[in-house]
N, C-alpha and C. Protein backbone atom coordinates (compact mmCIF):
# COMPACT_ATOMS: atom_id res chain seq x y z
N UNK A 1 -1.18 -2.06 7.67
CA UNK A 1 -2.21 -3.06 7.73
C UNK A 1 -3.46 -2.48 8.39
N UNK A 2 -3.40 -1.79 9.48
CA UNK A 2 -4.34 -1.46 10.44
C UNK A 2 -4.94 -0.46 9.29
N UNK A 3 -4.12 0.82 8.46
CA UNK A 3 -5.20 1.66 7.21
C UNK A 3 -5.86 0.82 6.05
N UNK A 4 -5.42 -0.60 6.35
CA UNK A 4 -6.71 -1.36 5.37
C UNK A 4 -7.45 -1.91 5.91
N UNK A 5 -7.23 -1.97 7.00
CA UNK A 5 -8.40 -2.74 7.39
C UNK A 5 -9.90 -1.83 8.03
N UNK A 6 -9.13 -0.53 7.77
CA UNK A 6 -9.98 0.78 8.02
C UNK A 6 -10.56 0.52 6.68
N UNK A 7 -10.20 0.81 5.94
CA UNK A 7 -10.53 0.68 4.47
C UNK A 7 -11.56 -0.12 4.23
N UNK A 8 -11.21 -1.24 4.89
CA UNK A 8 -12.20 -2.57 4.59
C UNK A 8 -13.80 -2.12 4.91
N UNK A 9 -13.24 -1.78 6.44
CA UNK A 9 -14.39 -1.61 7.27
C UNK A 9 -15.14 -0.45 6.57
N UNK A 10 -14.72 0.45 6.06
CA UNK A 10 -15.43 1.74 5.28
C UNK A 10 -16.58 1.76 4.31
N UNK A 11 -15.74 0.29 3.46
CA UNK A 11 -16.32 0.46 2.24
C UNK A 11 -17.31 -1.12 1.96
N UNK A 12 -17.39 -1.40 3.31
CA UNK A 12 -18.41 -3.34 3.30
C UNK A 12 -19.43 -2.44 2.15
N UNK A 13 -19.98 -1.65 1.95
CA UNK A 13 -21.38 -1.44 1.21
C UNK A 13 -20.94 -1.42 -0.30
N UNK A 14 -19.74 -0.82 -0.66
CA UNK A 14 -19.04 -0.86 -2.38
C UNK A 14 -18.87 -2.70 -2.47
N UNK A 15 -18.28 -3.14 -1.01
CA UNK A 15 -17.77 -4.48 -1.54
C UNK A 15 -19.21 -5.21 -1.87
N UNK A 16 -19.71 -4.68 -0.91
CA UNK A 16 -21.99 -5.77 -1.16
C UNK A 16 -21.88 -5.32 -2.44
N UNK A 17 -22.42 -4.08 -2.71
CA UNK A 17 -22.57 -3.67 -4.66
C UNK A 17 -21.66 -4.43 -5.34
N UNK A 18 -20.49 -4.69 -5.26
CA UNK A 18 -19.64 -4.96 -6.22
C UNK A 18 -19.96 -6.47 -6.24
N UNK A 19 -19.89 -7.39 -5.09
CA UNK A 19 -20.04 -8.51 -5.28
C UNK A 19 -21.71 -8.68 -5.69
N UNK A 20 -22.42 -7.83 -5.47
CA UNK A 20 -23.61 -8.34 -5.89
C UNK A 20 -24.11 -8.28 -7.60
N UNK A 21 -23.30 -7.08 -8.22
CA UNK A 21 -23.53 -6.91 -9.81
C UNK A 21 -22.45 -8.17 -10.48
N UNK A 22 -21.61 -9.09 -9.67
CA UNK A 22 -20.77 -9.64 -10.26
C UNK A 22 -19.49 -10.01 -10.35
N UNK A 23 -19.18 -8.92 -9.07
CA UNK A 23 -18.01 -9.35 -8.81
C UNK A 23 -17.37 -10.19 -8.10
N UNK A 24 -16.37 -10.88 -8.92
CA UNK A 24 -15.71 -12.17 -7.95
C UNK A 24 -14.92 -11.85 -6.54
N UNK A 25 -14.88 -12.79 -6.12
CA UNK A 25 -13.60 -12.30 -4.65
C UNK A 25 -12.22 -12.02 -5.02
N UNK A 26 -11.82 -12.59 -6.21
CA UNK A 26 -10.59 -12.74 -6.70
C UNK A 26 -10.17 -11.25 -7.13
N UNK A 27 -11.75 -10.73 -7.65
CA UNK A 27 -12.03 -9.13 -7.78
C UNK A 27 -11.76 -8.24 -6.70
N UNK A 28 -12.24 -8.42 -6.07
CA UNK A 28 -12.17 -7.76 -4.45
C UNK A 28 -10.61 -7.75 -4.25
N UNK A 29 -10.21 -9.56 -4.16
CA UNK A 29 -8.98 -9.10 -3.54
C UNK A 29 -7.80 -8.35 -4.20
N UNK A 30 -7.92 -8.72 -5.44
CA UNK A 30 -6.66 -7.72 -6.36
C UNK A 30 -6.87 -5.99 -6.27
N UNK A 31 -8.23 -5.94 -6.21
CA UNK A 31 -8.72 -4.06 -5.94
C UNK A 31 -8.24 -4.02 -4.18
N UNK A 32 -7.97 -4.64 -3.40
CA UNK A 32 -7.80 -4.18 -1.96
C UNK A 32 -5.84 -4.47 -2.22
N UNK A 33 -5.73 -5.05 -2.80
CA UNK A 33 -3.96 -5.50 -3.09
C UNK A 33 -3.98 -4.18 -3.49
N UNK A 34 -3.89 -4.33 -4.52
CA UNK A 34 -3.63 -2.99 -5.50
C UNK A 34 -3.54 -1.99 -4.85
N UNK A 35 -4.56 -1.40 -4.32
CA UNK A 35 -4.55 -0.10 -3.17
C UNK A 35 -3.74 0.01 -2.37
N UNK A 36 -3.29 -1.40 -1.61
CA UNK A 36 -2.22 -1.62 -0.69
C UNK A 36 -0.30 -1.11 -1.34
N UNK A 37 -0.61 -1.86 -2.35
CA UNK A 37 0.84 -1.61 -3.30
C UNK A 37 1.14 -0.60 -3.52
N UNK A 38 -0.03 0.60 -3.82
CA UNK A 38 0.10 1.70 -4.43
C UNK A 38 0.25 2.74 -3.22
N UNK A 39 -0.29 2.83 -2.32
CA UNK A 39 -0.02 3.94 -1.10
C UNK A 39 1.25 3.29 -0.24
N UNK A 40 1.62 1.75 0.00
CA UNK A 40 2.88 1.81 0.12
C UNK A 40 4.32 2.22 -0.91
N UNK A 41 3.73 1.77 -2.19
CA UNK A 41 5.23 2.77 -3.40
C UNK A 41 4.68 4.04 -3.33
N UNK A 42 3.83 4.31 -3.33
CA UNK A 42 3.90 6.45 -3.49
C UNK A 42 4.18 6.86 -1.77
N UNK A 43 4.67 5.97 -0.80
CA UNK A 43 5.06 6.29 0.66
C UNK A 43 6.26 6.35 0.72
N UNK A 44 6.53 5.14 0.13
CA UNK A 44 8.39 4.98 -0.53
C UNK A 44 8.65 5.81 -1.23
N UNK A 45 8.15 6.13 -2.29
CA UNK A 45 8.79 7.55 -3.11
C UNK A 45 9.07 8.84 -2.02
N UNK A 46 7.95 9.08 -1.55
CA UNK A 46 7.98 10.41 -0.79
C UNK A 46 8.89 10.12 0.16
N UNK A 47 8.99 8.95 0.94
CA UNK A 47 10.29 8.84 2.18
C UNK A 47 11.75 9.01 1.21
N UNK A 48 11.80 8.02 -0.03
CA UNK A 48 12.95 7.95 -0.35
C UNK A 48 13.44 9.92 -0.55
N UNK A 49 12.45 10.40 -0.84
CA UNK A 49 12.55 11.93 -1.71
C UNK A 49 12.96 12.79 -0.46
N UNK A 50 11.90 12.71 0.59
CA UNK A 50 12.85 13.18 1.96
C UNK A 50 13.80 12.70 2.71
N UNK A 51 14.28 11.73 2.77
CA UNK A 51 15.57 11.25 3.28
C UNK A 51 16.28 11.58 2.12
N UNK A 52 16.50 11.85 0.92
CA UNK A 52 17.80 12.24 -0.08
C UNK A 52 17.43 13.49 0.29
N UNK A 53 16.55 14.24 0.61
CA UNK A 53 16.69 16.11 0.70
C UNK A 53 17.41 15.87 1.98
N UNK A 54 17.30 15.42 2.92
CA UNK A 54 17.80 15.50 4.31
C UNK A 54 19.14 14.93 4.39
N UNK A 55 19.50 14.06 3.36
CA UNK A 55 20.91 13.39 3.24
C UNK A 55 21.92 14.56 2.82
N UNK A 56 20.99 14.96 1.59
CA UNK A 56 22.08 16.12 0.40
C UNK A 56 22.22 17.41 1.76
N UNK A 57 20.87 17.76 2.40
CA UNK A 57 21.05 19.00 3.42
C UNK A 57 22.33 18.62 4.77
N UNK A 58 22.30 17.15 5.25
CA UNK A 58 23.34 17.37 6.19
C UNK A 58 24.52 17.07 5.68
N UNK A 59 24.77 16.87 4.27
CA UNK A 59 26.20 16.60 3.74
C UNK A 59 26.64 18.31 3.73
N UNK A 60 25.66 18.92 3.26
CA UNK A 60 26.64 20.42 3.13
C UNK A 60 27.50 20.81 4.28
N UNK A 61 27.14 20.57 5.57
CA UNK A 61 27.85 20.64 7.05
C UNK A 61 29.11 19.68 6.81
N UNK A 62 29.29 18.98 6.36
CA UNK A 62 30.07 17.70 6.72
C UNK A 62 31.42 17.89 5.33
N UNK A 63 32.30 17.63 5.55
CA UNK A 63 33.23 17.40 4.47
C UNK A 63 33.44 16.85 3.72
N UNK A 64 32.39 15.51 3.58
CA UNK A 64 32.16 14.69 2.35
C UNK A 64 31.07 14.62 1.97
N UNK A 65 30.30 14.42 0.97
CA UNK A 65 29.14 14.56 0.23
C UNK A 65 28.69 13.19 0.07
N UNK A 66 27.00 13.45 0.09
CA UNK A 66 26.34 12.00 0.27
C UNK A 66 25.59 11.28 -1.19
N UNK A 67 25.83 10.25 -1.07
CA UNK A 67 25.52 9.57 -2.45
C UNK A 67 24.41 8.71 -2.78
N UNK A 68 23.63 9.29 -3.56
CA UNK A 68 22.61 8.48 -3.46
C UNK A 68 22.11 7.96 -4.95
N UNK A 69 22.68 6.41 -4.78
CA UNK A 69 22.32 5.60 -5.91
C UNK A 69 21.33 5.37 -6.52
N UNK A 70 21.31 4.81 -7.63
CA UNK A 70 20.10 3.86 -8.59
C UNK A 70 19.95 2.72 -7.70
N UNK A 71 20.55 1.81 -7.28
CA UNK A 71 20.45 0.45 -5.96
C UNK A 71 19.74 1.08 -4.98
N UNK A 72 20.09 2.49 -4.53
CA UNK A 72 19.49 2.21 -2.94
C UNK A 72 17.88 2.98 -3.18
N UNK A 73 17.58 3.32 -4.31
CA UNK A 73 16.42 3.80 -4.72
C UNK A 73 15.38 2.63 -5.13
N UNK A 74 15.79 1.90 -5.70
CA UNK A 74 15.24 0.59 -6.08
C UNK A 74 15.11 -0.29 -4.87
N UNK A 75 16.30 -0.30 -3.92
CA UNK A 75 16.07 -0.64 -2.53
C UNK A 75 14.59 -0.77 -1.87
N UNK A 76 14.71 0.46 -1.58
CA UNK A 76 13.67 1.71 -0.81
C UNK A 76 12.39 1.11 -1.72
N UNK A 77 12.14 1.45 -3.14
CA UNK A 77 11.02 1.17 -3.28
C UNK A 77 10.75 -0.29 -3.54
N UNK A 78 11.95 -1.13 -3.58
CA UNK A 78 10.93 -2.57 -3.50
C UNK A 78 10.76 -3.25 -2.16
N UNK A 79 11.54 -2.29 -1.33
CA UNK A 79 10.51 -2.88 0.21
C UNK A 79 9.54 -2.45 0.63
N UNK A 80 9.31 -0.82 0.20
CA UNK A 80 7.90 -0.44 0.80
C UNK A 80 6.72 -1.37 -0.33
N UNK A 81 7.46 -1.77 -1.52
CA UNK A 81 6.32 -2.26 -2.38
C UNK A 81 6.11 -3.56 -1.56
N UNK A 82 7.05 -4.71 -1.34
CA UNK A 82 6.95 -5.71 0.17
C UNK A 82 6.48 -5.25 0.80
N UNK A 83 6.58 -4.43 1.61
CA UNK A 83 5.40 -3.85 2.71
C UNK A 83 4.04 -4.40 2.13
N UNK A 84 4.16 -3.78 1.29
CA UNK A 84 2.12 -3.58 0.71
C UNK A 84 2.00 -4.66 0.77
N UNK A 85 2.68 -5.68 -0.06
CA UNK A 85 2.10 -6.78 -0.48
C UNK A 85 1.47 -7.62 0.76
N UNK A 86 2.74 -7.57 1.89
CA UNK A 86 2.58 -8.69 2.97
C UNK A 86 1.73 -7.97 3.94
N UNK A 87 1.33 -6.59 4.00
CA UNK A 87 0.72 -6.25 4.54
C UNK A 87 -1.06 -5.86 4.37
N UNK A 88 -0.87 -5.79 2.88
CA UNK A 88 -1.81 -5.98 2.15
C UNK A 88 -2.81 -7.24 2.15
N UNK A 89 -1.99 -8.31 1.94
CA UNK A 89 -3.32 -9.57 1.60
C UNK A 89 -3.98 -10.11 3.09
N UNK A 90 -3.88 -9.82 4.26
CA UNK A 90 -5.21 -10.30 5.23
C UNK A 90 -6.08 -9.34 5.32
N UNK A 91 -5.67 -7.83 5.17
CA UNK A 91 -6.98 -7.32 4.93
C UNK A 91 -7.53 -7.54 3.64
N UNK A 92 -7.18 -7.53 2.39
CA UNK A 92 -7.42 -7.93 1.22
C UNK A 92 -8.22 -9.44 1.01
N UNK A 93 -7.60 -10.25 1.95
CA UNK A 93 -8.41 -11.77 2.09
C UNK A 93 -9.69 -11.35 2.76
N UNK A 94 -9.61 -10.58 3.96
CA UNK A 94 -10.39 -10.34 4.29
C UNK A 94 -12.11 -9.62 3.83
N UNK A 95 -11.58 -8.55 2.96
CA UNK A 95 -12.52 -8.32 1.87
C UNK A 95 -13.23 -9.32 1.07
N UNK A 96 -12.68 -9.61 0.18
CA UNK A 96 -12.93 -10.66 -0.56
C UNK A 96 -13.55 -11.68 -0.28
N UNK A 97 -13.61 -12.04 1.19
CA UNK A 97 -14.51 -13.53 1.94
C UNK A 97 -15.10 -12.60 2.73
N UNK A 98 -15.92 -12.06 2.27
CA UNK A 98 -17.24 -11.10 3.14
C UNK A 98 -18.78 -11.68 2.51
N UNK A 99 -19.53 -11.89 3.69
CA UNK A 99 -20.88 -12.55 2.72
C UNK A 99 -21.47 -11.49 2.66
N UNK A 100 -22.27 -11.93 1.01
CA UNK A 100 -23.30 -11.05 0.85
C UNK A 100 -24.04 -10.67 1.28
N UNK A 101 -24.79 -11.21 1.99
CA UNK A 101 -26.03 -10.99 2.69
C UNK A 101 -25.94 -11.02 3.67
N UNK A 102 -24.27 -10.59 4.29
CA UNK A 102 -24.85 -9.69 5.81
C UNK A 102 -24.11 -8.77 5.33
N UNK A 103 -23.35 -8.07 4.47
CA UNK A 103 -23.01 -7.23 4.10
C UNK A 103 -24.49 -6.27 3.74
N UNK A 104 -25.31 -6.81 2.77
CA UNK A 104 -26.72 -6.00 2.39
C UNK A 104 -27.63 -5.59 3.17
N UNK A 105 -27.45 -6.48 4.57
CA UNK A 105 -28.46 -6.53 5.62
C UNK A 105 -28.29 -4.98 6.15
């Protein structure tokens, strides 16, 4: 939450342009979602990808071998995709209800 709302704060001058050629808030907020969704599933991929290298690496020590499903992959990525979402829409609301004209000022 706290790297979008960095985000937010970065880019008030794209959100003035954007809302000023036309764009709706509804605009805003699905482009600040979206961003949110997407760096939390490509976070989940990469965690899920190093915790199975680190699973398969400490099974070789161990006498039974570690298993890693289609469920617990789908797991993994539909909570970091939850993450985004719920973590996503107050900075995302937040975007989106920014006025124009103190944004331009």
């Amino acid at each position: 939450m706290n790297m979008m709302y960095i985000s937010v704060s970065e880019r008030t001058r794209e959100i003035g342009i954007r809302l000023a050629i036309g764009a709706t808030p509804k605009h805003i907020l699905f482009q600040f979602l979206l961003e949110a969704v997407l760096l939390t599933g490509i976070g989940g991929l990469i965690g899920f990808g190093i915790g199975g290298g680190l699973a398969w690496l400490i099974s070789l020590f161990l006498p039974f071998r570690a298993v890693i499903g289609v469920g617990s992959f789908l797991l993994a990525f539909c909570v970091s995709t939850f993450v985004g979402i719920l973590f996503g829409i107050l900075p995302a609301k937040n975007a989106a209800n920014k006025n124009l004209i103190d944004i331009l000022r």
